[in-house]
PDB file of N, CA and C in Angstrom:
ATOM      1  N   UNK A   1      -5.864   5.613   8.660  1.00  0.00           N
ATOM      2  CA  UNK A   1      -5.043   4.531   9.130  1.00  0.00           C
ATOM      3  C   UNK A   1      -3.674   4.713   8.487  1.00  0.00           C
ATOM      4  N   UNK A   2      -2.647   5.078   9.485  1.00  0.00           N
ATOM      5  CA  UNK A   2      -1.242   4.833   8.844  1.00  0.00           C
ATOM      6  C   UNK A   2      -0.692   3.467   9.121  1.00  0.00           C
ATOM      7  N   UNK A   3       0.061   3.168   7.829  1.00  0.00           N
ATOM      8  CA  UNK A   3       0.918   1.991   8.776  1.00  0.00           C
ATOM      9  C   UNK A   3       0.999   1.060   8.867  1.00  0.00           C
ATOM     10  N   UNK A   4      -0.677   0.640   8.209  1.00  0.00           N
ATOM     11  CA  UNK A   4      -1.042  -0.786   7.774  1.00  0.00           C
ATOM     12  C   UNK A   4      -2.453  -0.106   7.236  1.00  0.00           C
ATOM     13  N   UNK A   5      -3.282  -1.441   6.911  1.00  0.00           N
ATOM     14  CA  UNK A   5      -4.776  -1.224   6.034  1.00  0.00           C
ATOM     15  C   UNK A   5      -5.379  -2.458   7.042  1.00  0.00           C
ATOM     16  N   UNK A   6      -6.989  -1.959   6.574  1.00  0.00           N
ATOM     17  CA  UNK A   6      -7.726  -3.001   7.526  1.00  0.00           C
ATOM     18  C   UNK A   6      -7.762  -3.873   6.695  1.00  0.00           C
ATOM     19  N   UNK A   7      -8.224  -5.590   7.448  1.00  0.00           N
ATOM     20  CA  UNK A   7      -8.773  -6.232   6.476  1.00  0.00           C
ATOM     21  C   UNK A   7     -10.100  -6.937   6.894  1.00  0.00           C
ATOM     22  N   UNK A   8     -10.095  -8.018   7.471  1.00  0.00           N
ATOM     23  CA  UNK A   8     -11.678  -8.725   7.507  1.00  0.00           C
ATOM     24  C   UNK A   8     -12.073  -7.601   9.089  1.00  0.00           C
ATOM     25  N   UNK A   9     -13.555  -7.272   9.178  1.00  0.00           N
ATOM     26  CA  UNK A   9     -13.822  -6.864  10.015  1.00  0.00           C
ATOM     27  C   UNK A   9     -14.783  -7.782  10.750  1.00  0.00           C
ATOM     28  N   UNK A  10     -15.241  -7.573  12.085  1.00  0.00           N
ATOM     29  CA  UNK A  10     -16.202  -8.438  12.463  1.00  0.00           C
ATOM     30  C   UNK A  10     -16.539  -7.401  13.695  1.00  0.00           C
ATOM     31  N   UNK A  11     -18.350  -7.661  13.662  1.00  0.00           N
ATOM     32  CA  UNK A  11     -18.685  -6.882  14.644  1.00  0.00           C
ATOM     33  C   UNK A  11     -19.725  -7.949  15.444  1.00  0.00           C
ATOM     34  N   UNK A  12     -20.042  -7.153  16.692  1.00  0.00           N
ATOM     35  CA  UNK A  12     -21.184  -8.170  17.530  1.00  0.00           C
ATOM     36  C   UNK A  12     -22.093  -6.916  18.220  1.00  0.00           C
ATOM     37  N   UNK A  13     -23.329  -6.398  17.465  1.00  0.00           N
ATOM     38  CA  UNK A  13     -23.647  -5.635  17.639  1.00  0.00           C
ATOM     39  C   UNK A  13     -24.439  -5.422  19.315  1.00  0.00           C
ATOM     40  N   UNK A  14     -24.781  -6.746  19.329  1.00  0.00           N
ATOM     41  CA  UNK A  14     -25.309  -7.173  20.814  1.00  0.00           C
ATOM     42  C   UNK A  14     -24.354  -6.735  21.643  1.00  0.00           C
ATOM     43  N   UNK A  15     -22.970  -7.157  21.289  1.00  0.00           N
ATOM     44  CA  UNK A  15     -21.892  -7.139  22.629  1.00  0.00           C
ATOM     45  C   UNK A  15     -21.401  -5.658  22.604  1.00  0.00           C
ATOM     46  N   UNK A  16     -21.871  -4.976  21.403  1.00  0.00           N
ATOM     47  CA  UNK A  16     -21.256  -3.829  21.333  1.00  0.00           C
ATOM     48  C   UNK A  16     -19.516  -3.535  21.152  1.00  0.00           C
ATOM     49  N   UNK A  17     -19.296  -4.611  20.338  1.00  0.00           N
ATOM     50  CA  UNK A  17     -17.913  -5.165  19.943  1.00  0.00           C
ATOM     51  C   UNK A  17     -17.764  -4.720  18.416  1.00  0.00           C
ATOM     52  N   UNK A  18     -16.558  -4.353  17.965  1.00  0.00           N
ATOM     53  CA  UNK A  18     -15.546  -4.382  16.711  1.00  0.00           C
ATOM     54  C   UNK A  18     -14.567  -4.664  16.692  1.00  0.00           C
ATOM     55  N   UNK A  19     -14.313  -5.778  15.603  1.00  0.00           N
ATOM     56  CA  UNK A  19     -12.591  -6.008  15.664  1.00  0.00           C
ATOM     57  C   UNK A  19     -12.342  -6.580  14.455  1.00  0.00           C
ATOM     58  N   UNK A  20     -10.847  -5.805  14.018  1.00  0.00           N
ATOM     59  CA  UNK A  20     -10.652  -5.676  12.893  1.00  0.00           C
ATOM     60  C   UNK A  20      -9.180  -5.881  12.744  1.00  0.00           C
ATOM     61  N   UNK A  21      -9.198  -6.835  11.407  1.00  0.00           N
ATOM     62  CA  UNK A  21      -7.489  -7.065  10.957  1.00  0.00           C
ATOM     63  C   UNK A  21      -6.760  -6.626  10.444  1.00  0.00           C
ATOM     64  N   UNK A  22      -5.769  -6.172  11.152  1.00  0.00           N
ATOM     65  CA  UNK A  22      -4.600  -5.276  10.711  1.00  0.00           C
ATOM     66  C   UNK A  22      -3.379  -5.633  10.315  1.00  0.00           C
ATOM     67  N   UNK A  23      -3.583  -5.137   8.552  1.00  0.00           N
ATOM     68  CA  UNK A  23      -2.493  -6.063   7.698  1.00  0.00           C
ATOM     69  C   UNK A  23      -1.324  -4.795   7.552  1.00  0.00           C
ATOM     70  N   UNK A  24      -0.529  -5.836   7.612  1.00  0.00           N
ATOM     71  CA  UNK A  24       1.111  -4.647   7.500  1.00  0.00           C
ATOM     72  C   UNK A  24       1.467  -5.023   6.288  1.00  0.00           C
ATOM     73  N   UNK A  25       2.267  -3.880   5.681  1.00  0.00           N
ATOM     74  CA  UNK A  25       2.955  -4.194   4.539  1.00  0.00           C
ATOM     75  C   UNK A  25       3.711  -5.592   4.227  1.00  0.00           C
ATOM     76  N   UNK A  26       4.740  -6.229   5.297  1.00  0.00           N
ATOM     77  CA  UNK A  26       5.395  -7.382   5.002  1.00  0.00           C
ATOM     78  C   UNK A  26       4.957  -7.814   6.738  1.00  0.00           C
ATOM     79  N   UNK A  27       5.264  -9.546   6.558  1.00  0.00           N
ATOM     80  CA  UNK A  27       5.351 -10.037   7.981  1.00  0.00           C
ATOM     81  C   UNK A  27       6.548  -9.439   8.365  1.00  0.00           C
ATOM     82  N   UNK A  28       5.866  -9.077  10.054  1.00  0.00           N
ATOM     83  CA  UNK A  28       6.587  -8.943  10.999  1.00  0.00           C
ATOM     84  C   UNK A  28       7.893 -10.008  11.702  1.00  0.00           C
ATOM     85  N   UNK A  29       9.203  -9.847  11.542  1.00  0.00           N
ATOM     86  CA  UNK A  29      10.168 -10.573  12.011  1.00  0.00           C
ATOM     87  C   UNK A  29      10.058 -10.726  14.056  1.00  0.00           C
ATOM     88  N   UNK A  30      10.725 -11.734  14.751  1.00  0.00           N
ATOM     89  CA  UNK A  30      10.355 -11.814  15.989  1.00  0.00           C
ATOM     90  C   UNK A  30      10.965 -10.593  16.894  1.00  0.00           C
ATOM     91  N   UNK A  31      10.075 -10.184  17.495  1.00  0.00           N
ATOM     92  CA  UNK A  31      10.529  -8.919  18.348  1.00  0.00           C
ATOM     93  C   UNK A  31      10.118  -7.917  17.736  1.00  0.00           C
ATOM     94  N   UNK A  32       9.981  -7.696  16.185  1.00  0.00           N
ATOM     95  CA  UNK A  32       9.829  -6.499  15.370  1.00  0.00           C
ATOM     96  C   UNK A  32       8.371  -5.689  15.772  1.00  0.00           C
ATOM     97  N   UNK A  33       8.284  -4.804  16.149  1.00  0.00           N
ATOM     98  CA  UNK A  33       7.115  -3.993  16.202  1.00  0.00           C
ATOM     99  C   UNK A  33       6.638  -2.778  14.961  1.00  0.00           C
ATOM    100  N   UNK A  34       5.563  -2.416  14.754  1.00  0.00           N
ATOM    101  CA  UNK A  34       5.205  -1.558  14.038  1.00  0.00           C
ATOM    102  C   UNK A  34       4.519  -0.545  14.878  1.00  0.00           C
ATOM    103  N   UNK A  35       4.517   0.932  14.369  1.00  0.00           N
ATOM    104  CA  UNK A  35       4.001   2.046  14.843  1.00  0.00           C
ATOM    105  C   UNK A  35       2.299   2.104  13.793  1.00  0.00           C
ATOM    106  N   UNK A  36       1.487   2.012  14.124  1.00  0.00           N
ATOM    107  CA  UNK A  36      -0.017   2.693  13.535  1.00  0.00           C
ATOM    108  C   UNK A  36      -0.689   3.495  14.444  1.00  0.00           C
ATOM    109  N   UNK A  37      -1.383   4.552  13.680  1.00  0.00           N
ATOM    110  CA  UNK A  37      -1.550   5.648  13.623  1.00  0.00           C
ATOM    111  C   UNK A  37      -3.511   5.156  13.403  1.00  0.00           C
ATOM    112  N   UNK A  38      -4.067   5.258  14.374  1.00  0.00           N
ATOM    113  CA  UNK A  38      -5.844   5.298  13.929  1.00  0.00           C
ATOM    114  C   UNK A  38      -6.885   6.262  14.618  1.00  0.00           C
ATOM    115  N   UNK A  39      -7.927   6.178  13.946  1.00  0.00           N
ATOM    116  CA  UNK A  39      -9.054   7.034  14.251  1.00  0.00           C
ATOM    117  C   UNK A  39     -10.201   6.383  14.083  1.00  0.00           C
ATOM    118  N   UNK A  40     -11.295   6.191  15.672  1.00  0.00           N
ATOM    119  CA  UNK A  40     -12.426   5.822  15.194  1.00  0.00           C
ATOM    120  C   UNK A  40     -13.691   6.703  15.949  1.00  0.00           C
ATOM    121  N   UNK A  41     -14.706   6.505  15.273  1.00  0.00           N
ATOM    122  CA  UNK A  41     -15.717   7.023  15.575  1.00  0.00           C
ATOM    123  C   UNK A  41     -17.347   6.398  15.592  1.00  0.00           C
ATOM    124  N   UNK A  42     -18.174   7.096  16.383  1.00  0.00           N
ATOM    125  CA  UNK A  42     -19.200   6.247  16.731  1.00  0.00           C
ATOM    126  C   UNK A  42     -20.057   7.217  16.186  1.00  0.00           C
ATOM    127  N   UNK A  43     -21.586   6.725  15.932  1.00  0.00           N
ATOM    128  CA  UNK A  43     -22.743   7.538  16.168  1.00  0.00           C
ATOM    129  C   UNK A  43     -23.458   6.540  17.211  1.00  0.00           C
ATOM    130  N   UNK A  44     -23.451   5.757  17.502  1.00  0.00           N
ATOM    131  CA  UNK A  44     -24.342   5.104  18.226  1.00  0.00           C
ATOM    132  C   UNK A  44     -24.088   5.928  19.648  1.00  0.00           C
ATOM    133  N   UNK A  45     -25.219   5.694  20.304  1.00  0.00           N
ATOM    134  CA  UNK A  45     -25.834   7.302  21.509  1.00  0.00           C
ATOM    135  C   UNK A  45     -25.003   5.871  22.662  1.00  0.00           C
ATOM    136  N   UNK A  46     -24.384   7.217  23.704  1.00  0.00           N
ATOM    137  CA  UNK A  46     -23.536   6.814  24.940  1.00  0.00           C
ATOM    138  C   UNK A  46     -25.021   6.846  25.912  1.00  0.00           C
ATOM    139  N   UNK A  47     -24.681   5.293  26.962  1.00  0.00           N
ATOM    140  CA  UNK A  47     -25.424   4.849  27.893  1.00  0.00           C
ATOM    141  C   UNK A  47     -24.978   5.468  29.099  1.00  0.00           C
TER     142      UNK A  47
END
């Protein structure tokens, strides 16, 4: 992860859902965008 760090995660294994909070160094000002950089991966077997 560039760019920021995760923070609380939450999954729903039923729904087959992840989602996760992505903390930036400082708050974001209005309009301001950030660039991150991620990688994820599964083992759970494709339907």
């Amino acid at each position: 992860m560039r760019g920021c760090r995760v923070g609380a995660v939450h999954t729903d294994p039923a729904a087959e859902l992840l989602a996760a909070e992505l903390l930036f160094p400082r708050p974001l000002g209005r309009g301001e965008a950030v660039v991150t950089s991620t990688r994820s991966s599964s083992s759970a077997p494709v339907r």
